[in-house]
C-alpha atoms as a PDB file:
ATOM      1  CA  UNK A   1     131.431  81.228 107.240  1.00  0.00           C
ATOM      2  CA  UNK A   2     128.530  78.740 108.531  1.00  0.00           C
ATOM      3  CA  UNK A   3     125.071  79.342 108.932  1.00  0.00           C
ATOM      4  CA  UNK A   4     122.514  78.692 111.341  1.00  0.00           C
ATOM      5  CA  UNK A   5     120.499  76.764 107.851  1.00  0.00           C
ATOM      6  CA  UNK A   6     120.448  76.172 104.512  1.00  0.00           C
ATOM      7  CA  UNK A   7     117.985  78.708 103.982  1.00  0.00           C
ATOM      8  CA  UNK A   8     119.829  81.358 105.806  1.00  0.00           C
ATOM      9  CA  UNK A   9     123.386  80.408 103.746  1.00  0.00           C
ATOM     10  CA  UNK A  10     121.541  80.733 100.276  1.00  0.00           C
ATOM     11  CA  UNK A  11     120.224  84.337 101.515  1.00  0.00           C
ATOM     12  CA  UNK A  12     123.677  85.704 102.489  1.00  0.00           C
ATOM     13  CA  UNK A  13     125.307  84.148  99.370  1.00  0.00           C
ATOM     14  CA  UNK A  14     122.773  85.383  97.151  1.00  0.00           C
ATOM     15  CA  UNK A  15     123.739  86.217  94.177  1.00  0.00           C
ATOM     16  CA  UNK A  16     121.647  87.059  90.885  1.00  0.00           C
ATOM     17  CA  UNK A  17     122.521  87.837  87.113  1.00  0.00           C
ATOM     18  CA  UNK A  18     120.494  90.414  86.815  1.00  0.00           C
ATOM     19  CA  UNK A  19     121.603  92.792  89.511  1.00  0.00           C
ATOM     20  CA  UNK A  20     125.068  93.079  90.368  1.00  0.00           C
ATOM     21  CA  UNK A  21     124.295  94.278  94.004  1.00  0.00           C
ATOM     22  CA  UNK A  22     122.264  92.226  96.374  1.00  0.00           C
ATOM     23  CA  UNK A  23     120.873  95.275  97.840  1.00  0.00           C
ATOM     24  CA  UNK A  24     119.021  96.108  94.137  1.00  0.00           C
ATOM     25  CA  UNK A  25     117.749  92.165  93.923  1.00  0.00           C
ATOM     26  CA  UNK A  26     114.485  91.858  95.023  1.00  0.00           C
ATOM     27  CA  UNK A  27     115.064  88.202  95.675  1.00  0.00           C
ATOM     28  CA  UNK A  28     117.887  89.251  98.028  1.00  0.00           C
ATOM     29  CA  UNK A  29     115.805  89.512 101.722  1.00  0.00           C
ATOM     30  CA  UNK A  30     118.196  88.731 104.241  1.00  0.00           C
ATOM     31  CA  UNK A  31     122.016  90.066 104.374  1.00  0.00           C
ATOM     32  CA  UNK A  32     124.981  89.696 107.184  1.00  0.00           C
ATOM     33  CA  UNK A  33     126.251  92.722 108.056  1.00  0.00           C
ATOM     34  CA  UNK A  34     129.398  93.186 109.947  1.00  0.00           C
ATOM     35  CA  UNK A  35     128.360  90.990 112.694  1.00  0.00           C
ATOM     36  CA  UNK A  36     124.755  91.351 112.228  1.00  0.00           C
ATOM     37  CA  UNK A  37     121.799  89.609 110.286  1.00  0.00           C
ATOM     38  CA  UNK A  38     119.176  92.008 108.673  1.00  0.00           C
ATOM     39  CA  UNK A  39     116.404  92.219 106.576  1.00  0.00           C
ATOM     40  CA  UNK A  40     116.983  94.875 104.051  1.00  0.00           C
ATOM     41  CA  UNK A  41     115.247  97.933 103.081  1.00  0.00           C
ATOM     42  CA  UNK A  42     115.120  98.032  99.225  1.00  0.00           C
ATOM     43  CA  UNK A  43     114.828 101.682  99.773  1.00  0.00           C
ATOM     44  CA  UNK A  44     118.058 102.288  96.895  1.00  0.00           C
ATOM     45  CA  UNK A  45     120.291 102.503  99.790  1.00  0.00           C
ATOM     46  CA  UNK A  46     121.958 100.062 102.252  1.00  0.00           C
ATOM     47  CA  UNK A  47     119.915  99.768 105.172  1.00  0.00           C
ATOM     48  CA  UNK A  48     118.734  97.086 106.688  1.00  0.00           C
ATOM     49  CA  UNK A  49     116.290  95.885 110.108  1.00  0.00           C
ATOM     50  CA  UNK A  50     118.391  93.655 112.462  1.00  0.00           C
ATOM     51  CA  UNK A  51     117.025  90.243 113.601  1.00  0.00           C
ATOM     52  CA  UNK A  52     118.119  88.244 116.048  1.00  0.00           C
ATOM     53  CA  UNK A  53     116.319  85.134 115.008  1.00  0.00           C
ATOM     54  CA  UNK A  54     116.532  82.862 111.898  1.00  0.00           C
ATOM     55  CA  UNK A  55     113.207  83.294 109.590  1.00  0.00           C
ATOM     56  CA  UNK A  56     113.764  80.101 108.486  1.00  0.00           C
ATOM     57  CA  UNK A  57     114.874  77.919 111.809  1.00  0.00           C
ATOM     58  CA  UNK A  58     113.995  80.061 114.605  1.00  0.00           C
ATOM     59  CA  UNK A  59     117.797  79.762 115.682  1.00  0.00           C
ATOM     60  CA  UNK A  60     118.646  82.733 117.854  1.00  0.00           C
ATOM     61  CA  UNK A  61     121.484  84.701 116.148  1.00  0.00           C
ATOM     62  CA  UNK A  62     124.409  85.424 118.154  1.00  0.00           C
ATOM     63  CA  UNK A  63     125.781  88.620 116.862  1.00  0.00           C
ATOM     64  CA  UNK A  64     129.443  89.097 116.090  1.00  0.00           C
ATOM     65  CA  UNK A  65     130.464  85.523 115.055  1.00  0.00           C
ATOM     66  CA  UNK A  66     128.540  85.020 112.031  1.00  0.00           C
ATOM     67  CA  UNK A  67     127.449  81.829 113.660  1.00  0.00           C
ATOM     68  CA  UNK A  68     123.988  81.001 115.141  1.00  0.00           C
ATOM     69  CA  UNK A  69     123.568  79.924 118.924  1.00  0.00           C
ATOM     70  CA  UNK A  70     122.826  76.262 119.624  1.00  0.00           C
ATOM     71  CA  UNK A  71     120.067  77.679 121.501  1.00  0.00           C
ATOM     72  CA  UNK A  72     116.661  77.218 119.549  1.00  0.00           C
ATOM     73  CA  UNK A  73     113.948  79.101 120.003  1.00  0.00           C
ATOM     74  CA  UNK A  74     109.874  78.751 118.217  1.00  0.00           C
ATOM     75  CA  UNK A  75     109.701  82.518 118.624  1.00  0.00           C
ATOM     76  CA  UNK A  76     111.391  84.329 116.039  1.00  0.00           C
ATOM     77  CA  UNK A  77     109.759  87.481 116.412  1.00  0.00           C
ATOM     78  CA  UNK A  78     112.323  90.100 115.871  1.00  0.00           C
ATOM     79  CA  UNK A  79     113.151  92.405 118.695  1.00  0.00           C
ATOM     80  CA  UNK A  80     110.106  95.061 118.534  1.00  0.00           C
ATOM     81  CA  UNK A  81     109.847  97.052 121.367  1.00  0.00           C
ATOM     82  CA  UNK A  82     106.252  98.792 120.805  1.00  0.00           C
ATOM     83  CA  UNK A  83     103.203  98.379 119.768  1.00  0.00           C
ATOM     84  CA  UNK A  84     103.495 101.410 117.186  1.00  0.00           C
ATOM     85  CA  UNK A  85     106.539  99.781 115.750  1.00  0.00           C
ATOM     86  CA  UNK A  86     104.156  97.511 113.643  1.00  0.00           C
ATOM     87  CA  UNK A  87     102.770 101.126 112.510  1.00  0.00           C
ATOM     88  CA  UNK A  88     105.710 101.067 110.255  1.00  0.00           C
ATOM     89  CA  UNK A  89     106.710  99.534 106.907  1.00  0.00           C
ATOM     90  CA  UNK A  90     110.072  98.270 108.647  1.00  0.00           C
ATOM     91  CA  UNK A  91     108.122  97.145 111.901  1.00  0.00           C
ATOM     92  CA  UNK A  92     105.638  94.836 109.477  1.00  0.00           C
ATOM     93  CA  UNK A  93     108.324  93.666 107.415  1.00  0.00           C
ATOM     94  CA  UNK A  94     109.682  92.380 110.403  1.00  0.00           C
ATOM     95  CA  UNK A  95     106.429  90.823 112.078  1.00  0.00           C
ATOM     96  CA  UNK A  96     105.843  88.655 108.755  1.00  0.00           C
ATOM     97  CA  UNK A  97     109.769  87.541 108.574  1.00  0.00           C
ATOM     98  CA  UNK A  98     108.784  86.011 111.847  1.00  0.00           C
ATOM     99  CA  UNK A  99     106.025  84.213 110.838  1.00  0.00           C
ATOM    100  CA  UNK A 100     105.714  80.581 109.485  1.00  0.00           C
ATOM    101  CA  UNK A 101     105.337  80.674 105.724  1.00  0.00           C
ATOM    102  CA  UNK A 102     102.568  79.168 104.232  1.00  0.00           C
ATOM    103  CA  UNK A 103     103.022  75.872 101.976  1.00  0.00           C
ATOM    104  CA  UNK A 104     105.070  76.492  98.343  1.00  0.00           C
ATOM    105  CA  UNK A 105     102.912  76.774  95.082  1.00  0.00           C
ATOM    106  CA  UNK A 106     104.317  75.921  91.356  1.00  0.00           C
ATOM    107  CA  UNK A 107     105.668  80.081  90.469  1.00  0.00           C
ATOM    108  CA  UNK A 108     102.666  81.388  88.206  1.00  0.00           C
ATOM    109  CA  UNK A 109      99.996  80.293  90.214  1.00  0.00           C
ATOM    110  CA  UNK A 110      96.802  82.877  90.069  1.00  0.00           C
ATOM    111  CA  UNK A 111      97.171  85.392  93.272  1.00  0.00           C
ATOM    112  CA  UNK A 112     100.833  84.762  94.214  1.00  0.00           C
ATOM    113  CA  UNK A 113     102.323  87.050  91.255  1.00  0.00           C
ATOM    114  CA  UNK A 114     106.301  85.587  91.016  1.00  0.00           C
ATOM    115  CA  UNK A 115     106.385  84.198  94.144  1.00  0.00           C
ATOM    116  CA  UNK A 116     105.521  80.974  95.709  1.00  0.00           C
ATOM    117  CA  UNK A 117     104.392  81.774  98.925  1.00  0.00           C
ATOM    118  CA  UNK A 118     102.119  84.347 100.075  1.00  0.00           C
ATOM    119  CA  UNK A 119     104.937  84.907 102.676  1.00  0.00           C
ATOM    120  CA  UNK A 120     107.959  85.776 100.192  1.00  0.00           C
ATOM    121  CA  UNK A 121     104.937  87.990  98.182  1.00  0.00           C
ATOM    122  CA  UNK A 122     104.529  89.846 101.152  1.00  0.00           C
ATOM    123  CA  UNK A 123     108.171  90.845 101.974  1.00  0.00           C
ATOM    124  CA  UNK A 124     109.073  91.181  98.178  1.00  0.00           C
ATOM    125  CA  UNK A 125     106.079  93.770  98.206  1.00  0.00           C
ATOM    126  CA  UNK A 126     107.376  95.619 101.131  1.00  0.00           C
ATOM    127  CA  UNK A 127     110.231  95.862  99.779  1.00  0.00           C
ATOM    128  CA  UNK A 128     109.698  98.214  97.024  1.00  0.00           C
ATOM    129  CA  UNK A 129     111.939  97.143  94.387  1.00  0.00           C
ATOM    130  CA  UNK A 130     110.887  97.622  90.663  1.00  0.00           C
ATOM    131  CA  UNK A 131     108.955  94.058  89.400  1.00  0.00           C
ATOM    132  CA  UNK A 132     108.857  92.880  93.327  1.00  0.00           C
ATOM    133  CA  UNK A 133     104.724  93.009  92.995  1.00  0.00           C
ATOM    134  CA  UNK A 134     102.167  93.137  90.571  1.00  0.00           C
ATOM    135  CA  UNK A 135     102.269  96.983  90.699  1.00  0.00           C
ATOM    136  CA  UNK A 136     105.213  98.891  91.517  1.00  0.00           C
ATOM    137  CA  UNK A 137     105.055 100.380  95.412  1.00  0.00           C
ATOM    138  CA  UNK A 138     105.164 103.934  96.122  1.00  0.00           C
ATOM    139  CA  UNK A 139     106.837 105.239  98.885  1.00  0.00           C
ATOM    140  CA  UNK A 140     105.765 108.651 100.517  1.00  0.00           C
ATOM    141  CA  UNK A 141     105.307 110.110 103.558  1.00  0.00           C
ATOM    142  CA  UNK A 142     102.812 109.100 105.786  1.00  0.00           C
ATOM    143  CA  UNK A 143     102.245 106.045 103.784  1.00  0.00           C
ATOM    144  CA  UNK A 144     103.029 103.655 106.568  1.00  0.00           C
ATOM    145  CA  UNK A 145     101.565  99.553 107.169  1.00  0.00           C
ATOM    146  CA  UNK A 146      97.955 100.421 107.457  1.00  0.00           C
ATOM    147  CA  UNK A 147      98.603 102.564 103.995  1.00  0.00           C
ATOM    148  CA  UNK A 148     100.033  99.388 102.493  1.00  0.00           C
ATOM    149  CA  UNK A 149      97.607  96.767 104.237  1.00  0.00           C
ATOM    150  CA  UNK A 150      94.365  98.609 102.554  1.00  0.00           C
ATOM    151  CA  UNK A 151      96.261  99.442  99.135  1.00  0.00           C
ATOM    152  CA  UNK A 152      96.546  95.072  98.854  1.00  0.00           C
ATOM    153  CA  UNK A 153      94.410  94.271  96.010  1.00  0.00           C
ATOM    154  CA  UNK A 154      94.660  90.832  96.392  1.00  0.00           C
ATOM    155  CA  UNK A 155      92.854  88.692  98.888  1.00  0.00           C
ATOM    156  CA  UNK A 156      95.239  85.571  99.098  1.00  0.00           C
ATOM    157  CA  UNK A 157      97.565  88.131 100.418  1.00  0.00           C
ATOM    158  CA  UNK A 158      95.586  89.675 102.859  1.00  0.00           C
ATOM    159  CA  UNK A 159      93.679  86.232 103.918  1.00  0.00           C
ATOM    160  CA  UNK A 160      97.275  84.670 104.739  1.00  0.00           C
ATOM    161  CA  UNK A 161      98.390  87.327 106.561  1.00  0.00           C
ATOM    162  CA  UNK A 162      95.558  87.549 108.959  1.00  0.00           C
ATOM    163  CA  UNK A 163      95.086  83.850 109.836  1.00  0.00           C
ATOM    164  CA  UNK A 164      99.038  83.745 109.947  1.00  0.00           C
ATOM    165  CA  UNK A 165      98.775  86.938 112.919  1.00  0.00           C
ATOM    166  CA  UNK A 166      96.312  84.391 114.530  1.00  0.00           C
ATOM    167  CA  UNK A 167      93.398  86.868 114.375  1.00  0.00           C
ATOM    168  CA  UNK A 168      90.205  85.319 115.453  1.00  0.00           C
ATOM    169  CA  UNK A 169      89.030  82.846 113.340  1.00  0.00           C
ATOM    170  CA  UNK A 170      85.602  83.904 113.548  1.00  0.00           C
ATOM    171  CA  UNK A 171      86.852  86.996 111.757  1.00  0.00           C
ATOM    172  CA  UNK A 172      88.975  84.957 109.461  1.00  0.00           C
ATOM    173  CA  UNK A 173      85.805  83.017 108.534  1.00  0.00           C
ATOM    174  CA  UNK A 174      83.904  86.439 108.050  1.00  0.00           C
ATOM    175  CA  UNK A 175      86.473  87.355 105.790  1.00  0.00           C
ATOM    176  CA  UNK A 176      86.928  84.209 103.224  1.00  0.00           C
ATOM    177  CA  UNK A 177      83.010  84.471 103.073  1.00  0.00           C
ATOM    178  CA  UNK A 178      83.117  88.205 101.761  1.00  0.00           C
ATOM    179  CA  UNK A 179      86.148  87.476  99.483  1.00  0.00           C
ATOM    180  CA  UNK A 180      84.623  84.142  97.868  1.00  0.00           C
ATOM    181  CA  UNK A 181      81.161  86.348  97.914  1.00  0.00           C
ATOM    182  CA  UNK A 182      82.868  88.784  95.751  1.00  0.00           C
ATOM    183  CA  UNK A 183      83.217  88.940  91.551  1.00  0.00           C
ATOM    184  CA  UNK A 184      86.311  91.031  91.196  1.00  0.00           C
ATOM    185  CA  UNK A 185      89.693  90.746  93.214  1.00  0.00           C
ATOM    186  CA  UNK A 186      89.151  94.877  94.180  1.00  0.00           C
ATOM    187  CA  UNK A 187      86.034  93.897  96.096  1.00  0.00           C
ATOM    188  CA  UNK A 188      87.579  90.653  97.439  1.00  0.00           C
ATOM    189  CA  UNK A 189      90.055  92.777  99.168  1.00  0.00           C
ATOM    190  CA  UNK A 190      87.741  94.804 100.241  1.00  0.00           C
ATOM    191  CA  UNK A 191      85.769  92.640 101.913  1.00  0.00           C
ATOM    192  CA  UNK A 192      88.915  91.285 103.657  1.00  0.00           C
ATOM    193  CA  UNK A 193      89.562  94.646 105.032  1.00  0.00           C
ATOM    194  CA  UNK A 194      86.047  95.082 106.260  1.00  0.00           C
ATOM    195  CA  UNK A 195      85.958  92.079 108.658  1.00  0.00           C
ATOM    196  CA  UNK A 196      89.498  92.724 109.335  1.00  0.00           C
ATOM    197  CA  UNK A 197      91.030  96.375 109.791  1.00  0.00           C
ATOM    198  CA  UNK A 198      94.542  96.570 109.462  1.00  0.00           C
ATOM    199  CA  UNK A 199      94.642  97.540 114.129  1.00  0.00           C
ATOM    200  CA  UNK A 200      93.452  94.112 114.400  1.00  0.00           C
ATOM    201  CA  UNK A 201      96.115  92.787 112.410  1.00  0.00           C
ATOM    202  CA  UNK A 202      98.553  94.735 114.164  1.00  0.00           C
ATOM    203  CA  UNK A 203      97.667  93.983 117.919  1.00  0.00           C
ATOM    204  CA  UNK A 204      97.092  89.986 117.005  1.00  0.00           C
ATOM    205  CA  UNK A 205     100.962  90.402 115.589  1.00  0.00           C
ATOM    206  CA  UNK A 206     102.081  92.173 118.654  1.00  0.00           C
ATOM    207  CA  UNK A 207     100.206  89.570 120.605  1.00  0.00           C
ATOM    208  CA  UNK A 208     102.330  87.286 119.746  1.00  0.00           C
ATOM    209  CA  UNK A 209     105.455  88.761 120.105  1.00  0.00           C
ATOM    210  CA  UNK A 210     104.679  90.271 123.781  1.00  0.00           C
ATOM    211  CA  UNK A 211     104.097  86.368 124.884  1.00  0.00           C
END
């Protein structure tokens, strides 16, 4: 079956020696599903958030064929309907699947954990799955994206994010200057958070998706 990209084929035919299930791989983001192409939930079941647009391309995604459109788009927000949709785990998972990823580092590199973009450190982070982050994710209720966003404790991660949601970059700026200000990675974070609350994240995401 063809893809929309290269990207998008290596994601569907993922497969990994260690887990003998894509939906237990951390590596394993993006999954067609009888017709439809989703993000998982690494939740230890089988759900996963529909998209409609390539992560990778921006091709729209024409359900049912398991082929993309020809029609491209440079908007590959995924289909959220409200504002309090980016509330949620799912709804922020989704937001940063839409967004550009930031330029690869070699794996190892300080504040990037096994990843090699802040982007794929992110989603593998949301996702929940044992050895996905530095620290394993906890999942309860209540504990939704703002729960997450100030329970980061590193600032590379929350200093892509917000310049990636297009926040203003006078609070960007405010934000690198209290995380370079700062002696320990806790306080860095901090800092971040500070200039930055986690609603101004959210409503510079959905800005860009209600254009």
């Amino acid at each position: 079956m063809k893809h929309c990209c290269t990207r998008m084929t290596e994601q569907v035919q993922h497969r990994c020696d260690v887990h003998a299930d894509p939906a237990g791989c951390p590596d394993a983001l993006v999954g067609y599903f009888g017709g439809q192409y989703g993000i998982r939930v690494h939740d230890g079941g089988s759900s996963f958030v529909v998209i409609l647009h390539c992560p990778w391309c921006g091709t729209r995604l024409r359900k049912g064929s398991g082929k993309a459109s020809v029609r491209r788009t440079t908007n590959a927000m995924p289909p959220l309907k409200r504002r309090a949709e980016l509330d949620t785990i799912n709804g922020l998972t989704a937001a940063i699947w839409a967004l550009p990823s930031d330029k690869q580092v070699p794996k190892g590199t300080q504040g990037y954990n096994r990843y090699s973009t802040q982007r794929d450190h992110w989603l593998g982070w949301l996702g929940v799955t044992p050895g996905s982050g530095s620290f394993e994710r906890k999942t309860a209720n209540g504990r939704g994206a703002s729960y997450v966003y100030n329970h980061i404790g590193e600032p590379k991660m929350l200093l892509w994010l917000i310049e990636a949601s297009k926040v203003d970059p006078i609070l960007v700026a405010q934000a690198r200057r209290g995380a370079s200000a700062a002696h320990k990675l806790a306080a860095g974070a901090k800092a971040v958070r500070q200039a930055v609350p986690y609603s101004v994240v959210a409503d510079a995401l959905w800005k860009q998706h209600a254009v």
